[in-house]
C-alpha atoms as a PDB file:
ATOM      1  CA  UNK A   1       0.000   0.000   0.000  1.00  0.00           C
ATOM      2  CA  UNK A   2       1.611   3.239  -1.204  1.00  0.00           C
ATOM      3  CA  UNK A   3       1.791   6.235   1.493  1.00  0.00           C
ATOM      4  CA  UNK A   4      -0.230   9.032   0.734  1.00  0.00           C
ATOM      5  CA  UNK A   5       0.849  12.841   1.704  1.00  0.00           C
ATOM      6  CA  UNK A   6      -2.722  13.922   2.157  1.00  0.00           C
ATOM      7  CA  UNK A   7      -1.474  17.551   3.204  1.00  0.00           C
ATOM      8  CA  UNK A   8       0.195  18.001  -0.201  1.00  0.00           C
ATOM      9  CA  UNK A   9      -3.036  16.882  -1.821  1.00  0.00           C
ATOM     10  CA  UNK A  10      -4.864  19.400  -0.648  1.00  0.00           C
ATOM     11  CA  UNK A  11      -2.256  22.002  -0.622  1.00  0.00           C
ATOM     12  CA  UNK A  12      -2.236  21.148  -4.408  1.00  0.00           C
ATOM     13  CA  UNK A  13      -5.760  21.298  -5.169  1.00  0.00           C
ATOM     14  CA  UNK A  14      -5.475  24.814  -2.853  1.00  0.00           C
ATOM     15  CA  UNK A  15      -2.854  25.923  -5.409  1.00  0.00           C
ATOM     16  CA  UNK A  16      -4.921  24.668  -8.722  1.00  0.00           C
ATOM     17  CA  UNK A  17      -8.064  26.232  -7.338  1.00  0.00           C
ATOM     18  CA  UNK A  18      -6.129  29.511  -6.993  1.00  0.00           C
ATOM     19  CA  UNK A  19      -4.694  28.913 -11.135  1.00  0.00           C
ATOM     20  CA  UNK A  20      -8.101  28.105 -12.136  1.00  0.00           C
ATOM     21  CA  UNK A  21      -9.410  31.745 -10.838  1.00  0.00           C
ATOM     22  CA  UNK A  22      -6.364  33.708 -12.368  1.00  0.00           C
ATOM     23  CA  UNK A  23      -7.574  31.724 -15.590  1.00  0.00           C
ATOM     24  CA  UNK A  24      -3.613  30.000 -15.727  1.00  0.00           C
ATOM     25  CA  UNK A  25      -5.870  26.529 -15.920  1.00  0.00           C
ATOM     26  CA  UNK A  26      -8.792  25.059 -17.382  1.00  0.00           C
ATOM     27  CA  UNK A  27     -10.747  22.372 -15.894  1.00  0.00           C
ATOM     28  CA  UNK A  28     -11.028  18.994 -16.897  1.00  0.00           C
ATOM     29  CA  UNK A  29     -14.637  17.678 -17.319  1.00  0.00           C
ATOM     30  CA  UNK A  30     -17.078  14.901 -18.572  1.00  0.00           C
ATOM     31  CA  UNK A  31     -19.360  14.569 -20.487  1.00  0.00           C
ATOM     32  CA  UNK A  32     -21.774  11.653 -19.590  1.00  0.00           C
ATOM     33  CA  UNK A  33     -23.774  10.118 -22.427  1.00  0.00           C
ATOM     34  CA  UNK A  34     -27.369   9.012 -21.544  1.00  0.00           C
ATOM     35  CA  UNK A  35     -27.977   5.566 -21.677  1.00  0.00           C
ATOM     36  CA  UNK A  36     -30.480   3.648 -24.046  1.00  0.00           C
ATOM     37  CA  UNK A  37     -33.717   3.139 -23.817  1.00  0.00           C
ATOM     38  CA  UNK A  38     -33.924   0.376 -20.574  1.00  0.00           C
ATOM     39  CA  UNK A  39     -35.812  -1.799 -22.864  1.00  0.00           C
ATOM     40  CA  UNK A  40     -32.865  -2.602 -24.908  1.00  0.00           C
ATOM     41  CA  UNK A  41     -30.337  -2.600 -22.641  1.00  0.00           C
ATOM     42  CA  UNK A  42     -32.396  -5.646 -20.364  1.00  0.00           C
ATOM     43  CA  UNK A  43     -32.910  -6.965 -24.296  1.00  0.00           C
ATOM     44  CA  UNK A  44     -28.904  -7.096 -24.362  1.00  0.00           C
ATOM     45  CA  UNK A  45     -28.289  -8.443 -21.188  1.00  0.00           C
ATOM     46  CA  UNK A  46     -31.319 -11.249 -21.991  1.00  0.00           C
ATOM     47  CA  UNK A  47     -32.882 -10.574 -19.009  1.00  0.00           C
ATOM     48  CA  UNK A  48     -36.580 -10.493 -17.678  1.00  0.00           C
ATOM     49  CA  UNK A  49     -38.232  -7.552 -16.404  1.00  0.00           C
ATOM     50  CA  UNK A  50     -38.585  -8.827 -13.092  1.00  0.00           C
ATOM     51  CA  UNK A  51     -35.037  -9.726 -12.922  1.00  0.00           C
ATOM     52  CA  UNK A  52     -33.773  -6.642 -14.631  1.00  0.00           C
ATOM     53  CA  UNK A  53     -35.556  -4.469 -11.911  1.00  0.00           C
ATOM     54  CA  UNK A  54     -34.380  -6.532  -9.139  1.00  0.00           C
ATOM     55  CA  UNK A  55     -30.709  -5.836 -10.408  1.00  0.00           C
ATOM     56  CA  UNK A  56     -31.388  -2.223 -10.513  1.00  0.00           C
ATOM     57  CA  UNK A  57     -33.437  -2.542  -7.044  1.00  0.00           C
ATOM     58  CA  UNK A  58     -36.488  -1.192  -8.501  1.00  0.00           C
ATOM     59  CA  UNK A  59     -40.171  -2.785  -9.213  1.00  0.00           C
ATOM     60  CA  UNK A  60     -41.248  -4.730 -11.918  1.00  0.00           C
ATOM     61  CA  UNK A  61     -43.715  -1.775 -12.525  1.00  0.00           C
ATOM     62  CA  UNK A  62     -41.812   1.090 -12.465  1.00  0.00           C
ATOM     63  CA  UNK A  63     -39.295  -0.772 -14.800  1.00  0.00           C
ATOM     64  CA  UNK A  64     -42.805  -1.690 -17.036  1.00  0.00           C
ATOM     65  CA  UNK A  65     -43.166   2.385 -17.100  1.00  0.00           C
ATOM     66  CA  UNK A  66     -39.877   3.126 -18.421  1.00  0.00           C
ATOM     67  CA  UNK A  67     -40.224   0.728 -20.939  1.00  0.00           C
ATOM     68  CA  UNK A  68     -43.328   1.838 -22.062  1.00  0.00           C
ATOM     69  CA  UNK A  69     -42.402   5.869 -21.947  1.00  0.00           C
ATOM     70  CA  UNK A  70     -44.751   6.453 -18.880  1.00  0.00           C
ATOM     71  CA  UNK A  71     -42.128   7.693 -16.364  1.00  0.00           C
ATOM     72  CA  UNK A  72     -38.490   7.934 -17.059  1.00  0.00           C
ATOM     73  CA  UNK A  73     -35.499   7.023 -15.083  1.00  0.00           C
ATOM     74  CA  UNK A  74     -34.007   9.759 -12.663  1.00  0.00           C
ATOM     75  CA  UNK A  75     -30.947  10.057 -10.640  1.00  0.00           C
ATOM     76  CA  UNK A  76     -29.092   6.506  -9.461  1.00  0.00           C
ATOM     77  CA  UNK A  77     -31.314   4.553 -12.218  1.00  0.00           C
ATOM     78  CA  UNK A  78     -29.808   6.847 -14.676  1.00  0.00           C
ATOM     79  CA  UNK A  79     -26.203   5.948 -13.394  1.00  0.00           C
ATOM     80  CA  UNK A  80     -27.122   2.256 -13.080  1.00  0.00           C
ATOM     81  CA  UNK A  81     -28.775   1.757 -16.594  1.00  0.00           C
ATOM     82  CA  UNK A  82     -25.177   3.502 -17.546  1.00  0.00           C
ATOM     83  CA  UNK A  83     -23.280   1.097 -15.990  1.00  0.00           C
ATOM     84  CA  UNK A  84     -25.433  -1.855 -17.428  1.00  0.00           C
ATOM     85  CA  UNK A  85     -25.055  -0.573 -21.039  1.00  0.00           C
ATOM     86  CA  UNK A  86     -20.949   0.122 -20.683  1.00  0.00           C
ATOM     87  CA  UNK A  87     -20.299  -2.572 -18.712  1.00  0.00           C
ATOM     88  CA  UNK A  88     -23.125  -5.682 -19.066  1.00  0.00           C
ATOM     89  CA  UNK A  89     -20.300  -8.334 -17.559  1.00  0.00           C
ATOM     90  CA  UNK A  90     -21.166  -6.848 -13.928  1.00  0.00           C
ATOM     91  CA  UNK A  91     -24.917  -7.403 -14.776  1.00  0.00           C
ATOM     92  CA  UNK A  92     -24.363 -10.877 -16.120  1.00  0.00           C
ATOM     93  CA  UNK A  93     -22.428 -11.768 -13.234  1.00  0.00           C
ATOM     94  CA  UNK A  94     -24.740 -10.604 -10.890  1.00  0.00           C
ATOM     95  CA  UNK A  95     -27.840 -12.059 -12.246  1.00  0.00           C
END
């Protein structure tokens, strides 16, 4: 386990706050994609609706309502349809 020198880490994100405000550095971002329609992503992962929403820890029904354009997903859903898209091998190994 590598030693960390937590008082230079913030003492450098002081000092890069600090550039950032004189306008000596620009800010890295990220741009986050949304994710398919839910519908095809449990269609790639060959998954039911039931088990779909029990992966994402919601119901059957609100998953149903997604699907079928009568609510849409907000906040952690978002981030966990995301994840399911990008990266279907944590789905699979969890269902």
């Amino acid at each position: 386990m590598q030693n960390r020198d937590i008082g230079y880490e913030i003492l450098e994100g002081l000092t890069e706050i600090e550039n950032f405000k004189k306008g000596k550095l620009k800010l890295r971002t990220t741009e986050l994609s949304e994710p398919s329609e839910p519908r095809i992503i449990r269609e790639k992962l060959n998954l039911s609706q039931s088990a779909f929403a029990g992966l994402l820890g919601v119901s059957t029904r609100t998953l149903q309502d997604w699907e079928q354009g009568r609510r849409c997903p907000q906040g952690p859903a978002i981030a966990l349809l995301r994840i399911a898209e990008q990266h279907p091998n944590v789905f699979v190994e969890l269902s």
